[in-house]
N, C-alpha and C. Protein backbone atom coordinates (compact mmCIF):
# COMPACT_ATOMS: atom_id res chain seq x y z
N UNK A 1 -22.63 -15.29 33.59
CA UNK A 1 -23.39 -14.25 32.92
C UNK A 1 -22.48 -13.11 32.46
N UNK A 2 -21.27 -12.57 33.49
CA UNK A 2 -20.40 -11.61 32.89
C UNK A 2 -19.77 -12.10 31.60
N UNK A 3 -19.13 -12.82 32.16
CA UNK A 3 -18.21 -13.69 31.11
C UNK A 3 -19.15 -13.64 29.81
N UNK A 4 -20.47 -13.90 29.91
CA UNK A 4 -21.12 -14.57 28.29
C UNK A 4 -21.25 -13.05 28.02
N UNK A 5 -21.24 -11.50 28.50
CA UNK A 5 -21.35 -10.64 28.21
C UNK A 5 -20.07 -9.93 27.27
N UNK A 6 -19.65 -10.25 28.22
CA UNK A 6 -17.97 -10.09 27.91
C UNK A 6 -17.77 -10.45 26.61
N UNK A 7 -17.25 -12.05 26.59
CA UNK A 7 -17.27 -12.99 25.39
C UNK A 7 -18.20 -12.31 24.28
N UNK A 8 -19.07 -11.95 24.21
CA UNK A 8 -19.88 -11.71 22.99
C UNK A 8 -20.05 -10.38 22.45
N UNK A 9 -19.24 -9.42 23.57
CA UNK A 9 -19.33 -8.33 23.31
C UNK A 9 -17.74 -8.33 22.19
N UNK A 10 -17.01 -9.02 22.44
CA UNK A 10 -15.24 -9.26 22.22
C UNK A 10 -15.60 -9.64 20.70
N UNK A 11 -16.64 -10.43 20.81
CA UNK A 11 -16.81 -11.12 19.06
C UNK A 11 -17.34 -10.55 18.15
N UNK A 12 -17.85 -9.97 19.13
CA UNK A 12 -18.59 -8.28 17.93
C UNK A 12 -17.36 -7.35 17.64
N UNK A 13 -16.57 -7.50 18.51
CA UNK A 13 -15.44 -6.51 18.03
C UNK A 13 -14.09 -7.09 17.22
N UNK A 14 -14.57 -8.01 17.31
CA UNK A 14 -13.58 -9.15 16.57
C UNK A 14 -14.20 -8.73 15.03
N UNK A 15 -15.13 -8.82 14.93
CA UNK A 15 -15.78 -9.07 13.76
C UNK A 15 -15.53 -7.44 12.62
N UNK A 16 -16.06 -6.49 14.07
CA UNK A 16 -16.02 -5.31 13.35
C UNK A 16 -14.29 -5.19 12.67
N UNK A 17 -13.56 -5.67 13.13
CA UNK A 17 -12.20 -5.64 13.10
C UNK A 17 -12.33 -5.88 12.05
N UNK A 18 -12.75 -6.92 11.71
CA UNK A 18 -12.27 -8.29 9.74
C UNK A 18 -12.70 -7.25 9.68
N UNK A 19 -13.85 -6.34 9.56
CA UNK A 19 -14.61 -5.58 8.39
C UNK A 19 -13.91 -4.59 7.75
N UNK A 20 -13.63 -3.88 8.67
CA UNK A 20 -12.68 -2.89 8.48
C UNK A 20 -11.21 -3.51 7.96
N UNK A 21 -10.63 -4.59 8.17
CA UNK A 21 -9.48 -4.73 7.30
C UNK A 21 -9.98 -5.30 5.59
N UNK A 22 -11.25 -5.72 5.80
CA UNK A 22 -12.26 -6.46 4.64
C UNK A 22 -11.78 -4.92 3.82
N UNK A 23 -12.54 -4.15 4.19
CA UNK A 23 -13.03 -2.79 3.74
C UNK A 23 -11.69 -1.87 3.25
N UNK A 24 -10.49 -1.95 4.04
CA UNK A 24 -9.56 -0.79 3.62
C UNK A 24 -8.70 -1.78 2.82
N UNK A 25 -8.75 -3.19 2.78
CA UNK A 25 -8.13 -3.99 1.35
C UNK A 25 -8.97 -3.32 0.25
N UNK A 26 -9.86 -3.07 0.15
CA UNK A 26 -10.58 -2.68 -1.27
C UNK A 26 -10.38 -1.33 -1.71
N UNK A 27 -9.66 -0.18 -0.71
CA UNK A 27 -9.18 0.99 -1.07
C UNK A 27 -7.74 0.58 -1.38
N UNK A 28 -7.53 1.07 -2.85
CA UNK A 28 -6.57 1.02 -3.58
C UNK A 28 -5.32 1.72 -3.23
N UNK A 29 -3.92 0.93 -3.08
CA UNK A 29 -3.17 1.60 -3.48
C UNK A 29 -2.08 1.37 -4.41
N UNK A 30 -1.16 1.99 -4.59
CA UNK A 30 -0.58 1.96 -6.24
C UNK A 30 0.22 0.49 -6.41
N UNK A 31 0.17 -0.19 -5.50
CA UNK A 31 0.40 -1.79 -5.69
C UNK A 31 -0.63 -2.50 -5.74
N UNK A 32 -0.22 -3.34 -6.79
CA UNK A 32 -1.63 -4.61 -7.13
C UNK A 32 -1.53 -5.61 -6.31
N UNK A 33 -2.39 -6.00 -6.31
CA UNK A 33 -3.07 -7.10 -5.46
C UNK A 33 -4.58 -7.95 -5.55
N UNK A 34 -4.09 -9.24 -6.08
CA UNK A 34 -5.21 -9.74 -6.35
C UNK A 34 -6.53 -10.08 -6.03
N UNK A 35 -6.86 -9.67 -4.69
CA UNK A 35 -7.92 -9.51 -3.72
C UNK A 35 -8.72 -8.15 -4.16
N UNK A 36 -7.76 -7.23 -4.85
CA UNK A 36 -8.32 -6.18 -5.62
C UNK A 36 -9.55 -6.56 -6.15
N UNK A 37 -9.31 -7.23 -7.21
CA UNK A 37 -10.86 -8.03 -8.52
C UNK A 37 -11.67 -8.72 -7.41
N UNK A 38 -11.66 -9.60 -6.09
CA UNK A 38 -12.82 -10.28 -5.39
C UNK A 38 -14.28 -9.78 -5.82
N UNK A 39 -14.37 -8.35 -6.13
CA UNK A 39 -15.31 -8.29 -5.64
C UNK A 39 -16.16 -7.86 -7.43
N UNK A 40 -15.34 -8.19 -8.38
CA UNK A 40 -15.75 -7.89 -10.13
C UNK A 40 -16.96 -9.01 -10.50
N UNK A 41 -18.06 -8.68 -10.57
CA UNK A 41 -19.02 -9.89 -11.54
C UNK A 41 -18.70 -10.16 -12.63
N UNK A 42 -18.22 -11.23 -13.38
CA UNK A 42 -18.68 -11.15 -14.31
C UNK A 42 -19.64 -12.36 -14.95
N UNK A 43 -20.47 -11.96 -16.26
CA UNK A 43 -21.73 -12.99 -16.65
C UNK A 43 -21.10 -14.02 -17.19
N UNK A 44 -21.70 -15.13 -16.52
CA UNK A 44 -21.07 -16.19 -16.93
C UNK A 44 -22.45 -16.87 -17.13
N UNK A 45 -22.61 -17.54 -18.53
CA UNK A 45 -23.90 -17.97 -19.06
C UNK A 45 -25.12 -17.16 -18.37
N UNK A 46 -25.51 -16.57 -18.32
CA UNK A 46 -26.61 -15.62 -17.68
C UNK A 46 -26.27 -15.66 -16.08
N UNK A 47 -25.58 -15.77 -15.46
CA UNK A 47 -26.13 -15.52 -14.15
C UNK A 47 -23.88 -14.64 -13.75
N UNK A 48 -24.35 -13.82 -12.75
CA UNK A 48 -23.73 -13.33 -12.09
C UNK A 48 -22.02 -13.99 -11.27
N UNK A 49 -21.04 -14.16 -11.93
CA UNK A 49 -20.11 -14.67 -10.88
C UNK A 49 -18.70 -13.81 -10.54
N UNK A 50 -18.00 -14.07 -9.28
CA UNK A 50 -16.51 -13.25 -9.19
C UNK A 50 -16.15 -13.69 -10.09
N UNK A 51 -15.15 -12.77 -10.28
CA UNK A 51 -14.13 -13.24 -11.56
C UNK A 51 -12.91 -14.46 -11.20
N UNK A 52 -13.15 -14.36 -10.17
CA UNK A 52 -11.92 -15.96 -9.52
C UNK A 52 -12.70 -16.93 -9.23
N UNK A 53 -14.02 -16.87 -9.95
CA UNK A 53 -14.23 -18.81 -10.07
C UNK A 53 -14.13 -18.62 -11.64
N UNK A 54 -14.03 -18.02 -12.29
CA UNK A 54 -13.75 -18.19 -14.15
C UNK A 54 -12.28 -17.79 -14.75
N UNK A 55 -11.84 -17.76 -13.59
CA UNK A 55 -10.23 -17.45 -13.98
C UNK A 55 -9.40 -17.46 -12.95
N UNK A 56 -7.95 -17.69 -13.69
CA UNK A 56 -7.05 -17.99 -12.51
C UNK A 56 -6.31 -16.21 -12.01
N UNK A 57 -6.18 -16.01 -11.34
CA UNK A 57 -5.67 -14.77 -11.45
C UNK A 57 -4.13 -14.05 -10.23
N UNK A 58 -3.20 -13.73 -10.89
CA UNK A 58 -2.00 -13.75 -10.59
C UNK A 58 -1.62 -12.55 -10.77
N UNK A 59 -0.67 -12.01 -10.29
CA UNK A 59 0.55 -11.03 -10.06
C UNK A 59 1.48 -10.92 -11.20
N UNK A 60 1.54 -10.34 -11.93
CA UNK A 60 2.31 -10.48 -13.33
C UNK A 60 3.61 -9.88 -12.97
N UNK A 61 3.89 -8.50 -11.97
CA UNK A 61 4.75 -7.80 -11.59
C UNK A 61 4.25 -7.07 -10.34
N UNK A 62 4.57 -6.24 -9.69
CA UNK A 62 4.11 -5.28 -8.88
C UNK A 62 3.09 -4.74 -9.03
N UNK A 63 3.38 -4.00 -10.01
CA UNK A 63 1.92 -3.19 -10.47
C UNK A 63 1.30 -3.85 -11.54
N UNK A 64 0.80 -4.92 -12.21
CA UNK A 64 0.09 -5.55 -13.09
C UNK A 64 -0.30 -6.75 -12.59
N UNK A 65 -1.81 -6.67 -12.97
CA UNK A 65 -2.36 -8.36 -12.17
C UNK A 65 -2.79 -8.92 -13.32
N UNK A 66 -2.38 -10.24 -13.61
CA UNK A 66 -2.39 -11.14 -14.67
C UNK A 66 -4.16 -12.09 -14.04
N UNK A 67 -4.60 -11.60 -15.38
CA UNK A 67 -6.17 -12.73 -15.32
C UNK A 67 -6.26 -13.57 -16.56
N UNK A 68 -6.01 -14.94 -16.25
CA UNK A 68 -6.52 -15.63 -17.68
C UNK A 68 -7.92 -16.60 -17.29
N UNK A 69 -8.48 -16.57 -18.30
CA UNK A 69 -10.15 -16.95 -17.79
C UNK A 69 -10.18 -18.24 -18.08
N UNK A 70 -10.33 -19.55 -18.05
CA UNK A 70 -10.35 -20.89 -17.79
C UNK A 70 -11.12 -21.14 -19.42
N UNK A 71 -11.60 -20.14 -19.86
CA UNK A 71 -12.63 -20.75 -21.50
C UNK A 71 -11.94 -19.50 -22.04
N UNK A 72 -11.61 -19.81 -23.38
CA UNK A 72 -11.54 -18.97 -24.23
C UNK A 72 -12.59 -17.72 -24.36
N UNK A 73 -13.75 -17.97 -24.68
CA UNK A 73 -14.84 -17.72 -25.09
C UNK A 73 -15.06 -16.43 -24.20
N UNK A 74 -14.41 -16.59 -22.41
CA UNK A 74 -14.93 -15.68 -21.57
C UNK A 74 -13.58 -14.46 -21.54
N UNK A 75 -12.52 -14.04 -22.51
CA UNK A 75 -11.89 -13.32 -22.30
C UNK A 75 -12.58 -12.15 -22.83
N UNK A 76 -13.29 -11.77 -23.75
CA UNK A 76 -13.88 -10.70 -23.62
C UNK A 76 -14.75 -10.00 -22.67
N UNK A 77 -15.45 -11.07 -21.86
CA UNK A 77 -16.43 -10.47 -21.01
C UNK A 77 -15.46 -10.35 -19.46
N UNK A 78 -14.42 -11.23 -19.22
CA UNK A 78 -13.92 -10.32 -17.94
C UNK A 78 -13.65 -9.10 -18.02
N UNK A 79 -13.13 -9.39 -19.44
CA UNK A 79 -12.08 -7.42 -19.54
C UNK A 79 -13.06 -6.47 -19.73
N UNK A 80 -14.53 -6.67 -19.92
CA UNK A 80 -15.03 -5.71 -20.03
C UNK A 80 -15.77 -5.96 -18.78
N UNK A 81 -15.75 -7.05 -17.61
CA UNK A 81 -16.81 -6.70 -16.37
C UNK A 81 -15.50 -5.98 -15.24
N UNK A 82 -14.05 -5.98 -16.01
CA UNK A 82 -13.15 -5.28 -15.44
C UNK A 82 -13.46 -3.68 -15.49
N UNK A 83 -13.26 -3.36 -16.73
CA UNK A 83 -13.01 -2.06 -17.02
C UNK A 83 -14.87 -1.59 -16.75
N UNK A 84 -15.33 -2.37 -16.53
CA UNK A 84 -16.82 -1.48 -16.29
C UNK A 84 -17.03 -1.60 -14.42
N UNK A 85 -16.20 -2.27 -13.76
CA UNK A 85 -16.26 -2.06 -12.56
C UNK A 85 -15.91 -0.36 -11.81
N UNK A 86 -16.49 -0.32 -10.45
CA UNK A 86 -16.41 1.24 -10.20
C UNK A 86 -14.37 1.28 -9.37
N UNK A 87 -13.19 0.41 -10.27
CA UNK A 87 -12.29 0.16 -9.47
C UNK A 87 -11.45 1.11 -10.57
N UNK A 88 -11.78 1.63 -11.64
CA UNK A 88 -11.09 2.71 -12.34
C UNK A 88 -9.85 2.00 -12.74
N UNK A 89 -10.35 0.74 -13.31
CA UNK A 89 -8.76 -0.21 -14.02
C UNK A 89 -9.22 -0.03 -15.77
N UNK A 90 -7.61 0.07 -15.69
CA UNK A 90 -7.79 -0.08 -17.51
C UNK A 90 -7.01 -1.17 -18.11
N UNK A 91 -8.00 -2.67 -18.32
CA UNK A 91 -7.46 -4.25 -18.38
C UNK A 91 -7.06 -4.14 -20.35
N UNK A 92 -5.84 -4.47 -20.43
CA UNK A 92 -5.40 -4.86 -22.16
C UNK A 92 -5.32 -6.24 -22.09
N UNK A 93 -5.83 -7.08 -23.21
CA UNK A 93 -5.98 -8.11 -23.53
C UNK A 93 -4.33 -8.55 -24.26
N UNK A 94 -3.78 -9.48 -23.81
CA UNK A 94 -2.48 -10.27 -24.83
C UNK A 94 -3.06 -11.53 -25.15
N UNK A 95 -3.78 -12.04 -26.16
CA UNK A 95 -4.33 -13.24 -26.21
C UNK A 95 -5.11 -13.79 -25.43
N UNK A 96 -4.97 -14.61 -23.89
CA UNK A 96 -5.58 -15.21 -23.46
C UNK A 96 -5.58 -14.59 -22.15
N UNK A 97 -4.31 -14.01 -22.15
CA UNK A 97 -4.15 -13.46 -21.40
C UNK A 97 -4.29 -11.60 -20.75
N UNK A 98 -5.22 -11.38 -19.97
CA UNK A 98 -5.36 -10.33 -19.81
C UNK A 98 -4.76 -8.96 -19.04
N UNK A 99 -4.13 -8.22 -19.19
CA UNK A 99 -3.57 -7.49 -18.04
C UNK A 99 -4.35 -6.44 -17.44
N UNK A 100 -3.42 -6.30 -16.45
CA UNK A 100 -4.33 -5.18 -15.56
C UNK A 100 -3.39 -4.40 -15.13
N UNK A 101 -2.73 -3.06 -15.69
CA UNK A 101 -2.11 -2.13 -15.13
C UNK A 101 -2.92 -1.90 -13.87
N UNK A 102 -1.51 -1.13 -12.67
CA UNK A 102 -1.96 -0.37 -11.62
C UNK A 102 -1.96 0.91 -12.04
N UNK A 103 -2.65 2.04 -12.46
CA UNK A 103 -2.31 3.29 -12.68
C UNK A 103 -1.91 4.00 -11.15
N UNK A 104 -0.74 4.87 -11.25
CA UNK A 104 0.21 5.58 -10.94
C UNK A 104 -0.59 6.53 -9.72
N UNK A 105 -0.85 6.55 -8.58
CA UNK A 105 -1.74 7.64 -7.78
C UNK A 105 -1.07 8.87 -7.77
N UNK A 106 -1.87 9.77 -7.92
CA UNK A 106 -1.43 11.24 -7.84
C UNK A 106 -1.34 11.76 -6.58
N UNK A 107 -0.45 12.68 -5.60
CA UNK A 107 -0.45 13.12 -4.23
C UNK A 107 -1.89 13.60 -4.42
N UNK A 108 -3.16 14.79 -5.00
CA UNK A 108 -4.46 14.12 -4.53
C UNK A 108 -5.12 13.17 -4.08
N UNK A 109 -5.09 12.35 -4.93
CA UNK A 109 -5.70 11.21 -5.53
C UNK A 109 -5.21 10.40 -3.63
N UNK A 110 -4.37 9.94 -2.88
CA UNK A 110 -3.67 9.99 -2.69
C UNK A 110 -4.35 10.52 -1.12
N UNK A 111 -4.04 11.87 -1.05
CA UNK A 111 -4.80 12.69 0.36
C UNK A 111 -6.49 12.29 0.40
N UNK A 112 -7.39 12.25 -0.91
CA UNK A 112 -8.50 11.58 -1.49
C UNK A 112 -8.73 10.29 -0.43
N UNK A 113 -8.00 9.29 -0.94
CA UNK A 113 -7.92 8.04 -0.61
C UNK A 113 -7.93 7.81 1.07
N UNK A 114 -6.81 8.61 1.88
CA UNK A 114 -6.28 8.56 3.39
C UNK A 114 -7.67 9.38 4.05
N UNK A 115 -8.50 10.33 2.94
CA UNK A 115 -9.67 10.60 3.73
C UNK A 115 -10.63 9.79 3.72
N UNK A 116 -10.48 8.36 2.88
CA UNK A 116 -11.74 7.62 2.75
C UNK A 116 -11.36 6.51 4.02
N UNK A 117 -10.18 6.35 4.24
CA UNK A 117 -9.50 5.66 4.90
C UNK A 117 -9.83 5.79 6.25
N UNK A 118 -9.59 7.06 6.28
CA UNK A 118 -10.01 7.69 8.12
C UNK A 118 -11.79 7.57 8.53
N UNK A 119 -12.89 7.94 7.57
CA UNK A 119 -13.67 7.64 7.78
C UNK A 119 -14.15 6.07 8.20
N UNK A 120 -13.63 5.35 7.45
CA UNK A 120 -13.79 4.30 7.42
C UNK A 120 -13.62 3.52 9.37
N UNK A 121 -12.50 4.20 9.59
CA UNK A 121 -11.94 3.95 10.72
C UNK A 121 -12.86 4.53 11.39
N UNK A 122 -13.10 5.89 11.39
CA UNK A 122 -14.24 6.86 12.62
C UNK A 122 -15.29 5.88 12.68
N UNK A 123 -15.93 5.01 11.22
CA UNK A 123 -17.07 4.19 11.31
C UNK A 123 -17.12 2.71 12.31
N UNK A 124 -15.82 2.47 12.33
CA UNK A 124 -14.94 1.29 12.79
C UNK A 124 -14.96 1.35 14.44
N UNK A 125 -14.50 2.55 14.83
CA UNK A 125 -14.55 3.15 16.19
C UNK A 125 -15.90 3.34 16.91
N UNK A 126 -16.90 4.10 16.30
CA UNK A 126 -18.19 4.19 16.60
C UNK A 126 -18.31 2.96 16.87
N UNK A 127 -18.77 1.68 15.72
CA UNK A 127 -19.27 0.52 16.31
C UNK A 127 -19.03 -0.17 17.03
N UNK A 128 -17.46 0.00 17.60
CA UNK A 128 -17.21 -0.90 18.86
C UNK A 128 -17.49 0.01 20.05
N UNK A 129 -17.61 1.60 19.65
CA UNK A 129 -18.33 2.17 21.14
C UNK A 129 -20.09 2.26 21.11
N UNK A 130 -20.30 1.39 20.19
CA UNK A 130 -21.94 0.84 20.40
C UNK A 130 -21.97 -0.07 20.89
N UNK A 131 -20.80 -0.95 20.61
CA UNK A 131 -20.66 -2.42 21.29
C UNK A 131 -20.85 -2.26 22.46
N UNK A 132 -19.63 -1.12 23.01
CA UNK A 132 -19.26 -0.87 24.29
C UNK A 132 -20.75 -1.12 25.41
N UNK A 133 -21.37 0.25 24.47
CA UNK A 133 -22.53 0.86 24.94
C UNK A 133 -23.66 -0.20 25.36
N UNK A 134 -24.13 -1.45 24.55
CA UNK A 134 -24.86 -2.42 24.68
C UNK A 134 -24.11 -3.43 25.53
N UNK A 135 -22.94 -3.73 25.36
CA UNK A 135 -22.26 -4.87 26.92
C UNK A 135 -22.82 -3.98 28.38
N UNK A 136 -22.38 -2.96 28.14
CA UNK A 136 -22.52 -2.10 29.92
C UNK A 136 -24.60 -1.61 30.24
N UNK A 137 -25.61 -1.87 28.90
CA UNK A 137 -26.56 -2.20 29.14
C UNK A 137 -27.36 -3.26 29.47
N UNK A 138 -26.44 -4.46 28.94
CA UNK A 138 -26.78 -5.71 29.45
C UNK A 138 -26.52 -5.96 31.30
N UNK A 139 -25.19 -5.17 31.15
CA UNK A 139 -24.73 -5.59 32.77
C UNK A 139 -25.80 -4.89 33.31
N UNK A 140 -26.14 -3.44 33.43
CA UNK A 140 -26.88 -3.18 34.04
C UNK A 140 -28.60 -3.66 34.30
N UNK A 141 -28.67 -4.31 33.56
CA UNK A 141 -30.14 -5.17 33.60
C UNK A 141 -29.50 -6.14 34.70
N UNK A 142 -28.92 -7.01 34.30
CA UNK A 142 -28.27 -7.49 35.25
C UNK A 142 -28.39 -7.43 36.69
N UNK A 143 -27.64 -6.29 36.90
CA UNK A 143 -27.92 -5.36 38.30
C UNK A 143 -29.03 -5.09 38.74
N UNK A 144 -30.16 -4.43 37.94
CA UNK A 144 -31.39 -4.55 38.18
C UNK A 144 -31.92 -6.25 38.76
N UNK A 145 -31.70 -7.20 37.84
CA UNK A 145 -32.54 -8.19 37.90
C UNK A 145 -31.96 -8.89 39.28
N UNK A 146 -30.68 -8.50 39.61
CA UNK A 146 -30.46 -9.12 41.22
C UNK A 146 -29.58 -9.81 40.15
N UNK A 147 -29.26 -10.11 39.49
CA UNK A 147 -28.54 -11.66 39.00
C UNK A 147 -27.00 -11.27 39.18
N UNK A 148 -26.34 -10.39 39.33
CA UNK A 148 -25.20 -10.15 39.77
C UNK A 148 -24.88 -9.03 40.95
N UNK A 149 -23.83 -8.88 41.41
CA UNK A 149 -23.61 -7.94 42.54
C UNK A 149 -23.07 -6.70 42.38
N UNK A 150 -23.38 -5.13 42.54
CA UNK A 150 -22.71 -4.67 42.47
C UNK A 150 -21.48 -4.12 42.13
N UNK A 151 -20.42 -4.99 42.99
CA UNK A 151 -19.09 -5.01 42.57
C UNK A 151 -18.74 -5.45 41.27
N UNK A 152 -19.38 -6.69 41.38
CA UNK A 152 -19.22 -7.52 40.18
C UNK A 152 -19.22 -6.74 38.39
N UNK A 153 -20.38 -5.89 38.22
CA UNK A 153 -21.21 -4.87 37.52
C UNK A 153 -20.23 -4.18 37.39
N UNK A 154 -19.17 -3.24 38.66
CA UNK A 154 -18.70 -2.34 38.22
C UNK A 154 -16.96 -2.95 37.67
N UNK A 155 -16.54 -4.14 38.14
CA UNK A 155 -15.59 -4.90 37.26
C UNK A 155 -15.51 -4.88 35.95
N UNK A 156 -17.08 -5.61 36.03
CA UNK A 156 -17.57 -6.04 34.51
C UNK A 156 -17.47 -4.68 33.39
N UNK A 157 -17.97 -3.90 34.05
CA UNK A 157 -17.79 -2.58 33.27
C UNK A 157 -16.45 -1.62 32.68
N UNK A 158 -15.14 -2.16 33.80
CA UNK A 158 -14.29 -1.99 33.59
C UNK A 158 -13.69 -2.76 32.60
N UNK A 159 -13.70 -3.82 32.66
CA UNK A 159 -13.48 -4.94 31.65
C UNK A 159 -13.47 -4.70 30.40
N UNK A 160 -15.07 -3.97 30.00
CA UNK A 160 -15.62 -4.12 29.21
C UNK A 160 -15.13 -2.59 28.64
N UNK A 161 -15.06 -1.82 29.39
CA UNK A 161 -13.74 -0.49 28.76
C UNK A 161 -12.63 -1.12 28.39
N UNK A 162 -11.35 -1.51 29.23
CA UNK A 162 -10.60 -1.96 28.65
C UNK A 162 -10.50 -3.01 27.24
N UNK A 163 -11.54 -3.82 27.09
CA UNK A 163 -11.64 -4.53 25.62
C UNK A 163 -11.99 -3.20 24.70
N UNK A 164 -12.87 -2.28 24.73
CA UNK A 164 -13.26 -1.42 23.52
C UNK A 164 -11.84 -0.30 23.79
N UNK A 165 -11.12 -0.14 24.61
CA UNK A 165 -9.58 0.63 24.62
C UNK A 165 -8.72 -0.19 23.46
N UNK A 166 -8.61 -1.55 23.52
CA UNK A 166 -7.46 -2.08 22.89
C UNK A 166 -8.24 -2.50 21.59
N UNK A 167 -9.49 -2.56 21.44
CA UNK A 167 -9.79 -2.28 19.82
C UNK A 167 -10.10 -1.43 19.07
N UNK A 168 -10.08 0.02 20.14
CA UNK A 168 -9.77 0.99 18.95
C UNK A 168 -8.65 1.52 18.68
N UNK A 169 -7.28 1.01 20.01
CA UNK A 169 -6.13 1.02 19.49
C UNK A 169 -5.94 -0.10 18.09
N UNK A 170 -6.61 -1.10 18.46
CA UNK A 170 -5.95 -2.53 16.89
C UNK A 170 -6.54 -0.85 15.94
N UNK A 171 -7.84 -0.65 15.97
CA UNK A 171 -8.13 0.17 14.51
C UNK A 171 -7.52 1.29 14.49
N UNK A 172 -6.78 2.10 15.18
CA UNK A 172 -5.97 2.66 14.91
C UNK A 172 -4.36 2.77 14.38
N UNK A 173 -4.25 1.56 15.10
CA UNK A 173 -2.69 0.88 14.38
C UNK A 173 -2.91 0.27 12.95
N UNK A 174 -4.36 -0.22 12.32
CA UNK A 174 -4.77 -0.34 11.32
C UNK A 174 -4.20 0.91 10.32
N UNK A 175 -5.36 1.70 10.71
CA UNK A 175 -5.31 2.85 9.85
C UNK A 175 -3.96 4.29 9.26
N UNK A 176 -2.88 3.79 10.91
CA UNK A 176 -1.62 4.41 10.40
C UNK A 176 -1.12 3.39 9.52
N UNK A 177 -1.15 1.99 9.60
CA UNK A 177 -0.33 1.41 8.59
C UNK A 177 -0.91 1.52 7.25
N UNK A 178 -2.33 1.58 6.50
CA UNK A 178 -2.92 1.86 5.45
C UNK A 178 -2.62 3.43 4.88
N UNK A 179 -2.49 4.11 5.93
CA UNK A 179 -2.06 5.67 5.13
C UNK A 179 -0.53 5.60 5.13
N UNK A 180 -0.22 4.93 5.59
CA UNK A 180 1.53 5.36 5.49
C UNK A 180 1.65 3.87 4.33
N UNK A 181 1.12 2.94 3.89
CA UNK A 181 0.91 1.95 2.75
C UNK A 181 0.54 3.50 1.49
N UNK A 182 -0.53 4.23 1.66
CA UNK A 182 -1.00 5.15 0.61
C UNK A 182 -0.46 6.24 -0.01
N UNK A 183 0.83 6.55 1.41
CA UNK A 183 1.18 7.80 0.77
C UNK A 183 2.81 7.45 0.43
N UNK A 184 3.02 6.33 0.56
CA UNK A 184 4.31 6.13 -0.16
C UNK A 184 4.31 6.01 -1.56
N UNK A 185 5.25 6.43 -1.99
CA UNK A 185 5.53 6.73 -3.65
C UNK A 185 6.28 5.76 -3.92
């Protein structure tokens, strides 16, 4: 019963983890990266798709991400489900091929960004001390119901601190490496 508490409390924090690295990949910084566009629709015969099932999409240089769209027909509509996305890119067309400058971050732009960053993290932190909060309510039902002992309860509880200690250290070792990724020039 500890153990399945334990275990499931760990996978919730596992999870919150991807999210938050899910989440601070999509805050920009002045290097491209093609995981950037994942998240661009564009219409493909009436219905809704990413732009990486209608195109192949590559690294042209550092800062420029190369998109060429698999049909002729669809190079106008990526570059414009590009430049109408809320990712503030400005895509030039070379034939078939489309580019995607990285524009240049400004030290605002920049301090901007490392504050969206930190929230993100405070949000990151909270939910694994909700996690926390619901493992050490389960144990204590537990305790109530007779189904474990005492001692056992107050182990379990320790346990269950030490797992939410070393994942809000991972999200904190996260979040220095994303601002010190943001504020390099």
């Amino acid at each position: 019963m500890i153990a399945e508490i334990r275990k499931n409390a760990e996978h919730k924090m596992q999870k919150t983890l991807e999210a938050l690295k899910s989440d601070l990949q999509k805050v920009r910084t002045g290097r491209a990266h093609i995981g950037l566009l994942d998240h661009v629709q564009v219409d493909y015969y009436g219905s809704p798709v990413p732009v990486n099932q209608v195109a192949n999409i590559t690294l042209v240089d550092a800062r420029t991400i190369g998109v060429q769209p698999w049909e002729k027909n669809m190079v106008q509509k990526v570059e414009k489900a590009i430049r109408d996305s809320d990712l503030g890119l400005n895509p030039a067309t070379q034939g078939e091929l489309i580019r995607v400058p990285m524009p240049a971050l400004t030290e605002e732009r920049r301090r901007e960004m490392t504050k969206v960053v930190k929230n993100e993290g405070e949000g990151a932190k909270v939910a694994i001390r909700n996690l926390r909060r619901d493992a050490i309510a389960h144990l204590k039902d537990a305790l109530k119901k007779g189904d474990i002992p005492e001692d056992d309860e107050r182990k379990a509880q320790d346990d269950v601190q030490k797992l939410t200690d070393k994942y809000i250290a991972e999200v904190d070792k996260m979040l220095a490496q994303k601002e010190a990724e943001l504020m390099q020039v």
